[in-house]
PDB file of N, CA and C in Angstrom:
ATOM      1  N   UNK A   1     -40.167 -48.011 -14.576  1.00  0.00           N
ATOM      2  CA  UNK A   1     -39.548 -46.827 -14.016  1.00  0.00           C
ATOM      3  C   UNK A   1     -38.076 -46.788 -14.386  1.00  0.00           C
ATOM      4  N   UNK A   2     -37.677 -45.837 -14.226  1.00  0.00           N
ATOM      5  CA  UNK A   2     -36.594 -45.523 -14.442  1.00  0.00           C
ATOM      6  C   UNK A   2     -35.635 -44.709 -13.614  1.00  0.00           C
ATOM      7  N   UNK A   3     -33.887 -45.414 -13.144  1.00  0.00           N
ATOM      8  CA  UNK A   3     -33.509 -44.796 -11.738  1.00  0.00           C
ATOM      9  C   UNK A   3     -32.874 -44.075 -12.577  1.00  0.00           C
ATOM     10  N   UNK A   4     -32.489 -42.807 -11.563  1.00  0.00           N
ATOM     11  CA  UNK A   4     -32.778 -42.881  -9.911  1.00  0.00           C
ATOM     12  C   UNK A   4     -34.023 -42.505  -9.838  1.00  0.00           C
ATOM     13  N   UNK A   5     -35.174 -43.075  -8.866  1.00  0.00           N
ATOM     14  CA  UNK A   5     -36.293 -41.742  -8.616  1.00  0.00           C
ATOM     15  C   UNK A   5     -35.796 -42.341  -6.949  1.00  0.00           C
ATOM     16  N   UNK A   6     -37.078 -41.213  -6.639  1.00  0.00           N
ATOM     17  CA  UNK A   6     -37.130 -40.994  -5.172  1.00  0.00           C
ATOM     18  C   UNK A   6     -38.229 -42.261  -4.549  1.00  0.00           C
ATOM     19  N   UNK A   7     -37.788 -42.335  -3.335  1.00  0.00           N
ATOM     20  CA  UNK A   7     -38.521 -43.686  -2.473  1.00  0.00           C
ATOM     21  C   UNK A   7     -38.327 -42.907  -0.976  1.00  0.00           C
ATOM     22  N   UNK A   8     -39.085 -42.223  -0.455  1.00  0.00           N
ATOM     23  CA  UNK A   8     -39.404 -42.405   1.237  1.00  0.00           C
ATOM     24  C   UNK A   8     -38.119 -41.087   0.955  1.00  0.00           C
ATOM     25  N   UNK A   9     -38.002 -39.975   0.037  1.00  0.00           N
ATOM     26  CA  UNK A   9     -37.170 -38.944   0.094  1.00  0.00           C
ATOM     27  C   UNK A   9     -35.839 -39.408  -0.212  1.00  0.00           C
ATOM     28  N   UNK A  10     -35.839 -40.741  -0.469  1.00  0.00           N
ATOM     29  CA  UNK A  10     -34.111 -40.978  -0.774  1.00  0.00           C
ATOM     30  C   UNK A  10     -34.182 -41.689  -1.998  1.00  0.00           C
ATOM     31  N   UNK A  11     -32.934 -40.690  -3.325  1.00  0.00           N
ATOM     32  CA  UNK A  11     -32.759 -41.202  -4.363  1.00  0.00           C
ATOM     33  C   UNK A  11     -32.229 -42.952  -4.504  1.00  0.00           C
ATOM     34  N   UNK A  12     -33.084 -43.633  -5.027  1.00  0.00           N
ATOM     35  CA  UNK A  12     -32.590 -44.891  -5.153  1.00  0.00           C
ATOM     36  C   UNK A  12     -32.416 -45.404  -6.782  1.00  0.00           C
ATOM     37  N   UNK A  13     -31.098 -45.917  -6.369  1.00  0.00           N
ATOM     38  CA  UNK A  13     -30.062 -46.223  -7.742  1.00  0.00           C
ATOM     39  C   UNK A  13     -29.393 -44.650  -8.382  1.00  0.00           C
ATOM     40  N   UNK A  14     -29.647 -44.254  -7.242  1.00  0.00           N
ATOM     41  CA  UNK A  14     -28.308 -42.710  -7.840  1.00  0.00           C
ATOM     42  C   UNK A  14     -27.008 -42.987  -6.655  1.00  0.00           C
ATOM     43  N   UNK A  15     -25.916 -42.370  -7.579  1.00  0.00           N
ATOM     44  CA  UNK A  15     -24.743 -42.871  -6.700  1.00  0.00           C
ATOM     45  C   UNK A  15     -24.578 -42.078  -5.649  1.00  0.00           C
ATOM     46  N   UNK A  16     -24.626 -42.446  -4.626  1.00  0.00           N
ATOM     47  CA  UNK A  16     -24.446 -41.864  -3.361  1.00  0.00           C
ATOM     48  C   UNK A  16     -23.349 -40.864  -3.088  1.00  0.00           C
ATOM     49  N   UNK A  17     -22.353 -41.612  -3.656  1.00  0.00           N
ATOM     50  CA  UNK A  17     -20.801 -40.977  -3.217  1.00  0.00           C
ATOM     51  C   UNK A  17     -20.487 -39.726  -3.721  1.00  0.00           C
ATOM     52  N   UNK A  18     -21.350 -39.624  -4.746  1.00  0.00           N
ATOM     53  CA  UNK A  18     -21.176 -37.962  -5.308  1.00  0.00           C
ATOM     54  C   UNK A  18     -22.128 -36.914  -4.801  1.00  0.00           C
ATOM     55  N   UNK A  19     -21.607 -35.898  -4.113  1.00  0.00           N
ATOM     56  CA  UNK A  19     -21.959 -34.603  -3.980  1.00  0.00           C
ATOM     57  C   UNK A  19     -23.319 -34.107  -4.544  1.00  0.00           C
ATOM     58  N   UNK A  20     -23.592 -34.182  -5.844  1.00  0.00           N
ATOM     59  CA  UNK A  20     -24.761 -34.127  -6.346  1.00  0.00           C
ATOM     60  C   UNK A  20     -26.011 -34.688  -5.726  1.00  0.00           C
ATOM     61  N   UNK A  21     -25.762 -35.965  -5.409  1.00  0.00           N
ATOM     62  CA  UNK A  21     -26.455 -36.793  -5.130  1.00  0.00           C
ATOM     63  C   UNK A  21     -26.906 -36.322  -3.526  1.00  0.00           C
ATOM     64  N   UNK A  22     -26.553 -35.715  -2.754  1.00  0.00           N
ATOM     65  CA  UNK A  22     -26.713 -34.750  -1.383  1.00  0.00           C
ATOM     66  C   UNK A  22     -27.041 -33.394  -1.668  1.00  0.00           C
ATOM     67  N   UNK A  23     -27.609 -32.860  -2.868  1.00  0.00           N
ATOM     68  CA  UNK A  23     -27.720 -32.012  -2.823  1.00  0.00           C
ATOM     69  C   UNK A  23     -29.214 -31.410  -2.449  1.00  0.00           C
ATOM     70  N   UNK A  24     -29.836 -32.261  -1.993  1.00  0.00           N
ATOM     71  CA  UNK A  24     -31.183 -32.131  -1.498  1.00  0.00           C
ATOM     72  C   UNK A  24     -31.247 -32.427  -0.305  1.00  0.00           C
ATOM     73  N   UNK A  25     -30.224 -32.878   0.386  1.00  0.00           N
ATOM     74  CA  UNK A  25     -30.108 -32.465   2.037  1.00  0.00           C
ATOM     75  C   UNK A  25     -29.729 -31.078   2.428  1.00  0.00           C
ATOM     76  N   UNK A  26     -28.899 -30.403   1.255  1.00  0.00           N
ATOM     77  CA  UNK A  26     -28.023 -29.707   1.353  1.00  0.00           C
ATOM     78  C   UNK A  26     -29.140 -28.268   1.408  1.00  0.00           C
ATOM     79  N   UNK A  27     -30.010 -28.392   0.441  1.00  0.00           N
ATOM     80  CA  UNK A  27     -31.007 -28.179   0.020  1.00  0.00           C
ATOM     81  C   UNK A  27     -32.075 -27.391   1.113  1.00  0.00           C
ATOM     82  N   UNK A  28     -32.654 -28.525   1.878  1.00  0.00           N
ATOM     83  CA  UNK A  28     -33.549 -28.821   3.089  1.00  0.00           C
ATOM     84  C   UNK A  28     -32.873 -27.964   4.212  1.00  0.00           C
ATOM     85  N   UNK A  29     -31.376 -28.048   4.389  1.00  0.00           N
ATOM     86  CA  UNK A  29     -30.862 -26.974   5.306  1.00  0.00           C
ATOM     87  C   UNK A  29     -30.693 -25.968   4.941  1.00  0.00           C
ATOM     88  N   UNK A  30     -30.676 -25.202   3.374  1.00  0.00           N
ATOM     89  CA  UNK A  30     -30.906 -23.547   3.878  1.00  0.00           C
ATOM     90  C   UNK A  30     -32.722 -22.943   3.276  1.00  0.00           C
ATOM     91  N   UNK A  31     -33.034 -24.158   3.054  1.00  0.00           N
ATOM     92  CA  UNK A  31     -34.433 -23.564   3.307  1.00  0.00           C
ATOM     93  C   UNK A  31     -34.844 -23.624   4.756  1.00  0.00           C
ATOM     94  N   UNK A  32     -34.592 -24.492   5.386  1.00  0.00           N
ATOM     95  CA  UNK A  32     -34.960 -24.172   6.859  1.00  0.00           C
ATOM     96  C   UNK A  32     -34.196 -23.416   7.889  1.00  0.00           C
ATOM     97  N   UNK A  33     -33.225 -22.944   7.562  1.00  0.00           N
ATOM     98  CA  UNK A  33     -32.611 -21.226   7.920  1.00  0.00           C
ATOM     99  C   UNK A  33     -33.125 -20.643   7.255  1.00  0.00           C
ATOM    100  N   UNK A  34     -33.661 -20.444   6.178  1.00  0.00           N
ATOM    101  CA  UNK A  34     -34.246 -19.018   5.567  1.00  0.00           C
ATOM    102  C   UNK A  34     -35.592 -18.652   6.621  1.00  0.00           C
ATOM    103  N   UNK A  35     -36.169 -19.793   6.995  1.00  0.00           N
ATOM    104  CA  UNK A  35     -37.204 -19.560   7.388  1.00  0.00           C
ATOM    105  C   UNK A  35     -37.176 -19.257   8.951  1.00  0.00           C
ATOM    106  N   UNK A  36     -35.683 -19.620   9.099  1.00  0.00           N
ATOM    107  CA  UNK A  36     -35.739 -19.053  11.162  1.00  0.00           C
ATOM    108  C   UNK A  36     -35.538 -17.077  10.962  1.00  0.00           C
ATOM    109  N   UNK A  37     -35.788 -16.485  12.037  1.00  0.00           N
ATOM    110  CA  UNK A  37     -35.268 -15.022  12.419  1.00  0.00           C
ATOM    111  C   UNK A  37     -34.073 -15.091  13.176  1.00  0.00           C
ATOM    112  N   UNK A  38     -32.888 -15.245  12.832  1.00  0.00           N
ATOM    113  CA  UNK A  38     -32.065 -15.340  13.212  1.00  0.00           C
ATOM    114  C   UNK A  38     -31.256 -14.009  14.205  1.00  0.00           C
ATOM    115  N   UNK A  39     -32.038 -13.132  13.208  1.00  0.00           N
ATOM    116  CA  UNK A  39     -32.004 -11.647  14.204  1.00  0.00           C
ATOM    117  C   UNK A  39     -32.431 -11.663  15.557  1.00  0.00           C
ATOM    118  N   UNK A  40     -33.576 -12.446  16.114  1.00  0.00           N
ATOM    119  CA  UNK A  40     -34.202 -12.256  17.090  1.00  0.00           C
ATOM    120  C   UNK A  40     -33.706 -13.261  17.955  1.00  0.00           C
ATOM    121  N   UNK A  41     -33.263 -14.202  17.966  1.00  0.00           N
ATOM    122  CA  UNK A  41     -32.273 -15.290  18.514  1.00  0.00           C
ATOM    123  C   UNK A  41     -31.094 -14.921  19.453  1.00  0.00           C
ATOM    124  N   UNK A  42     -30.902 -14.751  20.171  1.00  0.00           N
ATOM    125  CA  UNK A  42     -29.460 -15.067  20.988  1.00  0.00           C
ATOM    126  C   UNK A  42     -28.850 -16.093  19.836  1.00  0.00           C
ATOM    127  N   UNK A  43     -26.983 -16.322  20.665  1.00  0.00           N
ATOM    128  CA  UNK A  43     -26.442 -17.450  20.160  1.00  0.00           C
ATOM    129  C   UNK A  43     -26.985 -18.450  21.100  1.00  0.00           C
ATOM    130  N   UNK A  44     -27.233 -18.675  21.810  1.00  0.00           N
ATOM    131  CA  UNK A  44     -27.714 -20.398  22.386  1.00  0.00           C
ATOM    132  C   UNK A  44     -29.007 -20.378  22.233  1.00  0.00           C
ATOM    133  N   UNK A  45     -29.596 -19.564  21.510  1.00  0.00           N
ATOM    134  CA  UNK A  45     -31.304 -20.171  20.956  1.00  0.00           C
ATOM    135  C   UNK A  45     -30.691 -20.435  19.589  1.00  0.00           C
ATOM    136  N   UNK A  46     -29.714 -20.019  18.890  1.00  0.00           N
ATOM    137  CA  UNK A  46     -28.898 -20.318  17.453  1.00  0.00           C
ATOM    138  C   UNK A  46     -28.608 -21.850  17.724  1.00  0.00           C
ATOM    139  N   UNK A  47     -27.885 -21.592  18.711  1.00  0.00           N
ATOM    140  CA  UNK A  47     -26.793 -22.854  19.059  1.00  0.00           C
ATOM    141  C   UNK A  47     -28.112 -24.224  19.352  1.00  0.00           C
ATOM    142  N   UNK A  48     -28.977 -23.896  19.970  1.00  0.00           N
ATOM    143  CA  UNK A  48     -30.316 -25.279  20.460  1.00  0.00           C
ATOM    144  C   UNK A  48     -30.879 -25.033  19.112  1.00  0.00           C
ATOM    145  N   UNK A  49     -31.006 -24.622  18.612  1.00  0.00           N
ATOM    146  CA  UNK A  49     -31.927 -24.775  16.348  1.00  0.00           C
ATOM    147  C   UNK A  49     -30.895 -25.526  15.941  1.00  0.00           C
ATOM    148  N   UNK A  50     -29.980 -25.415  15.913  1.00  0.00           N
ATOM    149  CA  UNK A  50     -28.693 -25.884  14.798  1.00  0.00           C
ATOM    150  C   UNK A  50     -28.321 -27.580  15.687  1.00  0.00           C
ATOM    151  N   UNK A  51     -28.166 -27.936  17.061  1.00  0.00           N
ATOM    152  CA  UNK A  51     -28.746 -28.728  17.711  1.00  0.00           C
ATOM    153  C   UNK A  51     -29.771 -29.927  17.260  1.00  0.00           C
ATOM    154  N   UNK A  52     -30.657 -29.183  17.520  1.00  0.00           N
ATOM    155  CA  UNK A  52     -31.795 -29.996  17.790  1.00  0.00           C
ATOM    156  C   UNK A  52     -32.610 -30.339  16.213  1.00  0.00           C
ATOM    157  N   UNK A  53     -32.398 -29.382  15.317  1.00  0.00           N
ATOM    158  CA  UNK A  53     -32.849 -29.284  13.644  1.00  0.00           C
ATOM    159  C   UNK A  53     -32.478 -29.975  12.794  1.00  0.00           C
ATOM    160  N   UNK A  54     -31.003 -28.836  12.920  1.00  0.00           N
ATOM    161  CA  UNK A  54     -30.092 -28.499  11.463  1.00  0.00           C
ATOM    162  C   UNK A  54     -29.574 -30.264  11.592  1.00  0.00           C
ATOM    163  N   UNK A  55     -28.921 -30.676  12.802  1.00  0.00           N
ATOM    164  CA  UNK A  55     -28.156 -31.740  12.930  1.00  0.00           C
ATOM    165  C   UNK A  55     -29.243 -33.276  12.563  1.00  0.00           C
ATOM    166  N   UNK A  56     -30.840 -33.524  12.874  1.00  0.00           N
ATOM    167  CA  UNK A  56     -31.308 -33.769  12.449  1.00  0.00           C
ATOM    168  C   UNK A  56     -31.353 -34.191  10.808  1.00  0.00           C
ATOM    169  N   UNK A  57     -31.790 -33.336  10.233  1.00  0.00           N
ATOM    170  CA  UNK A  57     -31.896 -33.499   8.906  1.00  0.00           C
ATOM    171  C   UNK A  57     -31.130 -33.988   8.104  1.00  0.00           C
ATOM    172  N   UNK A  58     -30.059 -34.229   8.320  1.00  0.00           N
ATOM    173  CA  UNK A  58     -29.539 -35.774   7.297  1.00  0.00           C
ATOM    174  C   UNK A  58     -29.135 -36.953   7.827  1.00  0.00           C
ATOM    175  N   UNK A  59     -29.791 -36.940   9.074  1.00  0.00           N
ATOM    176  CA  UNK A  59     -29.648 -38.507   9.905  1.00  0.00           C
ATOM    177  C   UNK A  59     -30.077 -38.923   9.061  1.00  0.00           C
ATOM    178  N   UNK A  60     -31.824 -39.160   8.636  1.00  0.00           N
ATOM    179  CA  UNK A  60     -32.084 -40.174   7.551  1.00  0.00           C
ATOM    180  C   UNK A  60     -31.495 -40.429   6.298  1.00  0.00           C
ATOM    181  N   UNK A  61     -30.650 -39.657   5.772  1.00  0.00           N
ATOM    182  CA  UNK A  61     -29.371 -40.409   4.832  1.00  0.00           C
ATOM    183  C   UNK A  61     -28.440 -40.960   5.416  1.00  0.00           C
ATOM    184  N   UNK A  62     -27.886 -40.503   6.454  1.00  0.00           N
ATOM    185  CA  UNK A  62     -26.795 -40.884   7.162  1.00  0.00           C
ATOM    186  C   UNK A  62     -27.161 -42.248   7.911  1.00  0.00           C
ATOM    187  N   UNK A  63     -28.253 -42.867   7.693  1.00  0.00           N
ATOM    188  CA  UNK A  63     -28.530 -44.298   8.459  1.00  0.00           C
ATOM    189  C   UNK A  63     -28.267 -44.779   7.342  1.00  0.00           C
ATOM    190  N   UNK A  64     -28.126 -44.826   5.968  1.00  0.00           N
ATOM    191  CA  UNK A  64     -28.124 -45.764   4.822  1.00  0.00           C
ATOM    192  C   UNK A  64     -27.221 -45.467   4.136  1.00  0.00           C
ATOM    193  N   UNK A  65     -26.617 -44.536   4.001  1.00  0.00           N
ATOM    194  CA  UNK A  65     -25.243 -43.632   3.458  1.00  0.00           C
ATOM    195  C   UNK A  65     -24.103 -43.255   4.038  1.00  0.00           C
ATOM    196  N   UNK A  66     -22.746 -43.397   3.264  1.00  0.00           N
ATOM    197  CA  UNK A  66     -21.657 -42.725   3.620  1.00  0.00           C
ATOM    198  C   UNK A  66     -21.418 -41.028   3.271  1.00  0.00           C
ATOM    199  N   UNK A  67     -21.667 -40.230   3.974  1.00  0.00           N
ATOM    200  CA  UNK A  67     -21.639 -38.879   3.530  1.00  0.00           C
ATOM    201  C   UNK A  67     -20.350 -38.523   2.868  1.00  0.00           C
ATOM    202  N   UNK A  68     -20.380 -37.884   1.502  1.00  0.00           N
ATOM    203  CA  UNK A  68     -19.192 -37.486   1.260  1.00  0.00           C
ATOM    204  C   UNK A  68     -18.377 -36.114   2.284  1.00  0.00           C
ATOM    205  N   UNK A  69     -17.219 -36.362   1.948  1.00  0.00           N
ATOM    206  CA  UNK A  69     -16.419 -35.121   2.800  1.00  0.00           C
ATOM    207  C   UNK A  69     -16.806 -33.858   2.469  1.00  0.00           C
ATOM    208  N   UNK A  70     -16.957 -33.471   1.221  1.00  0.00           N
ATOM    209  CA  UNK A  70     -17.381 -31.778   1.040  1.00  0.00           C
ATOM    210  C   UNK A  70     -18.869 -31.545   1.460  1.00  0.00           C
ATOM    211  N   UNK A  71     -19.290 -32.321   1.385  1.00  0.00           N
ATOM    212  CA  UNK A  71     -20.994 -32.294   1.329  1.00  0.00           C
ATOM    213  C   UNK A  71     -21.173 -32.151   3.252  1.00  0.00           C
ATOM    214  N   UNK A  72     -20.576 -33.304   3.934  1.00  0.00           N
ATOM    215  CA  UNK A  72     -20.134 -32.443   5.327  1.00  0.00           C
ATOM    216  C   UNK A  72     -19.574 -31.310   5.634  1.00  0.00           C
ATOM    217  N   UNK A  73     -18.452 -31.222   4.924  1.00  0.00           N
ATOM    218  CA  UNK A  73     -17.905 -29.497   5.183  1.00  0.00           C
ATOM    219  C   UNK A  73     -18.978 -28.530   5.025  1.00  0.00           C
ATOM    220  N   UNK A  74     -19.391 -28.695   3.397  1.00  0.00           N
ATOM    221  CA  UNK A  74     -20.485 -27.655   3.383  1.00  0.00           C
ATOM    222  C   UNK A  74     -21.755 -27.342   4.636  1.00  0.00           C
ATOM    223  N   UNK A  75     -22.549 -28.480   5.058  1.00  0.00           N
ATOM    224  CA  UNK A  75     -22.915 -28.553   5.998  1.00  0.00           C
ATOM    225  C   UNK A  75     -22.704 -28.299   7.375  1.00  0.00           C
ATOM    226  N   UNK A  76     -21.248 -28.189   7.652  1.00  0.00           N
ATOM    227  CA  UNK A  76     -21.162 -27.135   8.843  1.00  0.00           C
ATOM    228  C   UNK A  76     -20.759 -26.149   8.747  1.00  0.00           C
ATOM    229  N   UNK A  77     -20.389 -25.735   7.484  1.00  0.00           N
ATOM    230  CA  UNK A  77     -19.642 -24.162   6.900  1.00  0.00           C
ATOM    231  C   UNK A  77     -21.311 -23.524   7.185  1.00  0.00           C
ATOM    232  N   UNK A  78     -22.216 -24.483   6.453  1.00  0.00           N
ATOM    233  CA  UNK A  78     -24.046 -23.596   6.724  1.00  0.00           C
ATOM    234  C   UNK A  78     -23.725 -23.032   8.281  1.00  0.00           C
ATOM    235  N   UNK A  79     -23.869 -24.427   8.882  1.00  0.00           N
ATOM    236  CA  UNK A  79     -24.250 -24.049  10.242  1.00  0.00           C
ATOM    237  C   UNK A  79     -23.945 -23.041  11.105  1.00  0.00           C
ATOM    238  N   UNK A  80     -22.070 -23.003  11.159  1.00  0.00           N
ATOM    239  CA  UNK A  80     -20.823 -22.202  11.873  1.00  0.00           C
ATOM    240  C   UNK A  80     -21.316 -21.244  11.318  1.00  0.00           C
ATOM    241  N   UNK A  81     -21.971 -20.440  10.249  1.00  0.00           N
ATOM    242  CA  UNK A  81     -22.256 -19.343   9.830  1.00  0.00           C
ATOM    243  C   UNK A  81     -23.613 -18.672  10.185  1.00  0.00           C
ATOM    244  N   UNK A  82     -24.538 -19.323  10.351  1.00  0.00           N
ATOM    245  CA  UNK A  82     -25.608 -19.579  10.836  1.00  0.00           C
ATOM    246  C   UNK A  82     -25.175 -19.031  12.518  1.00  0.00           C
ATOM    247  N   UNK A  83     -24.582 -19.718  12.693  1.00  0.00           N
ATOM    248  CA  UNK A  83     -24.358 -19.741  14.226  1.00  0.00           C
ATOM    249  C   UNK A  83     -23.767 -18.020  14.743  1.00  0.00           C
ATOM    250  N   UNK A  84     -22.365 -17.936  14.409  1.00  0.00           N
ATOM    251  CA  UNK A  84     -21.713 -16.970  14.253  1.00  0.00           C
ATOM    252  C   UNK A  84     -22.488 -15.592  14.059  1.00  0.00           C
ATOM    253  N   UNK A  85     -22.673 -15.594  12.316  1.00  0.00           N
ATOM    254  CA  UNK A  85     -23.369 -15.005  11.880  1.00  0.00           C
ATOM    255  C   UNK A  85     -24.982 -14.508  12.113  1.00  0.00           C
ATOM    256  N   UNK A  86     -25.523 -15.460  11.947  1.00  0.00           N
ATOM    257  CA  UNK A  86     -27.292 -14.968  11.587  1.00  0.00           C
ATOM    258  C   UNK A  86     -27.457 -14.555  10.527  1.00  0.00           C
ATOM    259  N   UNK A  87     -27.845 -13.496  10.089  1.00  0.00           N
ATOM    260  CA  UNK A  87     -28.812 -13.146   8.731  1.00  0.00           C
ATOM    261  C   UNK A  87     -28.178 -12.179   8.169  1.00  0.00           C
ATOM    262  N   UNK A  88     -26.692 -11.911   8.541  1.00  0.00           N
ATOM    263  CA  UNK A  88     -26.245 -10.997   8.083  1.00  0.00           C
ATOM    264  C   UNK A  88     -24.858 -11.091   7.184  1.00  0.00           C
ATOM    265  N   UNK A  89     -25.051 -10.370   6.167  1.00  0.00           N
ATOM    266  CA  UNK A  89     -23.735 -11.043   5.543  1.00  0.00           C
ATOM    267  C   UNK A  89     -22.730 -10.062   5.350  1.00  0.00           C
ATOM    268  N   UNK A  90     -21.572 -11.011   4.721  1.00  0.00           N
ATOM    269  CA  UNK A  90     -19.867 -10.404   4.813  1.00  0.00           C
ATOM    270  C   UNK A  90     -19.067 -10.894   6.295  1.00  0.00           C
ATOM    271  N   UNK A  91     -18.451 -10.180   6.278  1.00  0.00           N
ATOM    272  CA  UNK A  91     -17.191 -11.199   7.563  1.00  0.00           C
ATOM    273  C   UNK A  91     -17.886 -10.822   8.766  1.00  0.00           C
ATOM    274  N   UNK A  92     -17.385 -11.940   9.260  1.00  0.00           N
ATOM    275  CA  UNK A  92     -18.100 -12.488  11.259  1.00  0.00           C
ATOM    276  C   UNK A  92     -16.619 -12.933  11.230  1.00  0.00           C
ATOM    277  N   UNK A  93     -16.986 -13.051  12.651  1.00  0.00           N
ATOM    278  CA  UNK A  93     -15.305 -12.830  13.846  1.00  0.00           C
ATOM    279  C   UNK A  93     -15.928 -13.770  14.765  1.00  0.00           C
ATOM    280  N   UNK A  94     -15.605 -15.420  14.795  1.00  0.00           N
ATOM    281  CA  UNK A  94     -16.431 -16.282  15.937  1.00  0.00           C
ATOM    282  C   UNK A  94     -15.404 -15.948  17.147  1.00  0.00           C
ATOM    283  N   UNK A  95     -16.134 -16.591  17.895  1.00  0.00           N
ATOM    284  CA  UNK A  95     -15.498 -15.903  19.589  1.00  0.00           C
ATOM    285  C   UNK A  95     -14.480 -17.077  19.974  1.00  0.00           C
ATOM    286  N   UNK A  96     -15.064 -18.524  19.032  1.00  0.00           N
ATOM    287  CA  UNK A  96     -13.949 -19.191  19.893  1.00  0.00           C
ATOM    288  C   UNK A  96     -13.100 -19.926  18.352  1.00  0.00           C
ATOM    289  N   UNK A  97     -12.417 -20.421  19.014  1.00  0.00           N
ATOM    290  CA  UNK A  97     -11.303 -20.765  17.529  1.00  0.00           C
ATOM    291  C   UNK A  97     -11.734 -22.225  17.252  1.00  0.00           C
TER     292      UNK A  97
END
């Protein structure tokens, strides 16, 4: 074989520290917003998905990995928008600072 391949969903012998290398967590979170109705949601049925889900899904890197900094930003730039927002795009106005 030849690295990196995948083992149990996590690239092994690819370098962690680069961005690239998260891009299949990154990945996994807006396919699983595409698939919520975000229209039909309140914000605290937003706020318990993004909770209980979104925050989920890169624990299992995050037990064996140092997350890079943009690759977090990006990941709550998803969310805060998600949140804020919903399914609709162009500028949102969040309520709290």
């Amino acid at each position: 074989m030849q690295l990196p391949f995948n083992y149990l969903d996590i690239p092994l012998g690819a370098n962690m520290r680069k961005a690239a290398s998260w891009q299949s967590v990154l990945d996994k979170v807006q396919k699983r917003l595409k698939s919520w109705r975000s229209s039909s949601l309140f914000r605290a049925g937003r706020l318990t998905m993004i909770k209980s889900v979104l925050n989920s899904l890169p624990l299992y890197y995050l037990s064996l990995f140092k997350v890079p900094k943009k690759m977090a930003d990006d990941i709550i730039r998803i969310q805060r928008k998600f949140l804020w927002n919903g399914d609709k795009e162009g500028r949102f106005m969040p309520l709290v600072k």
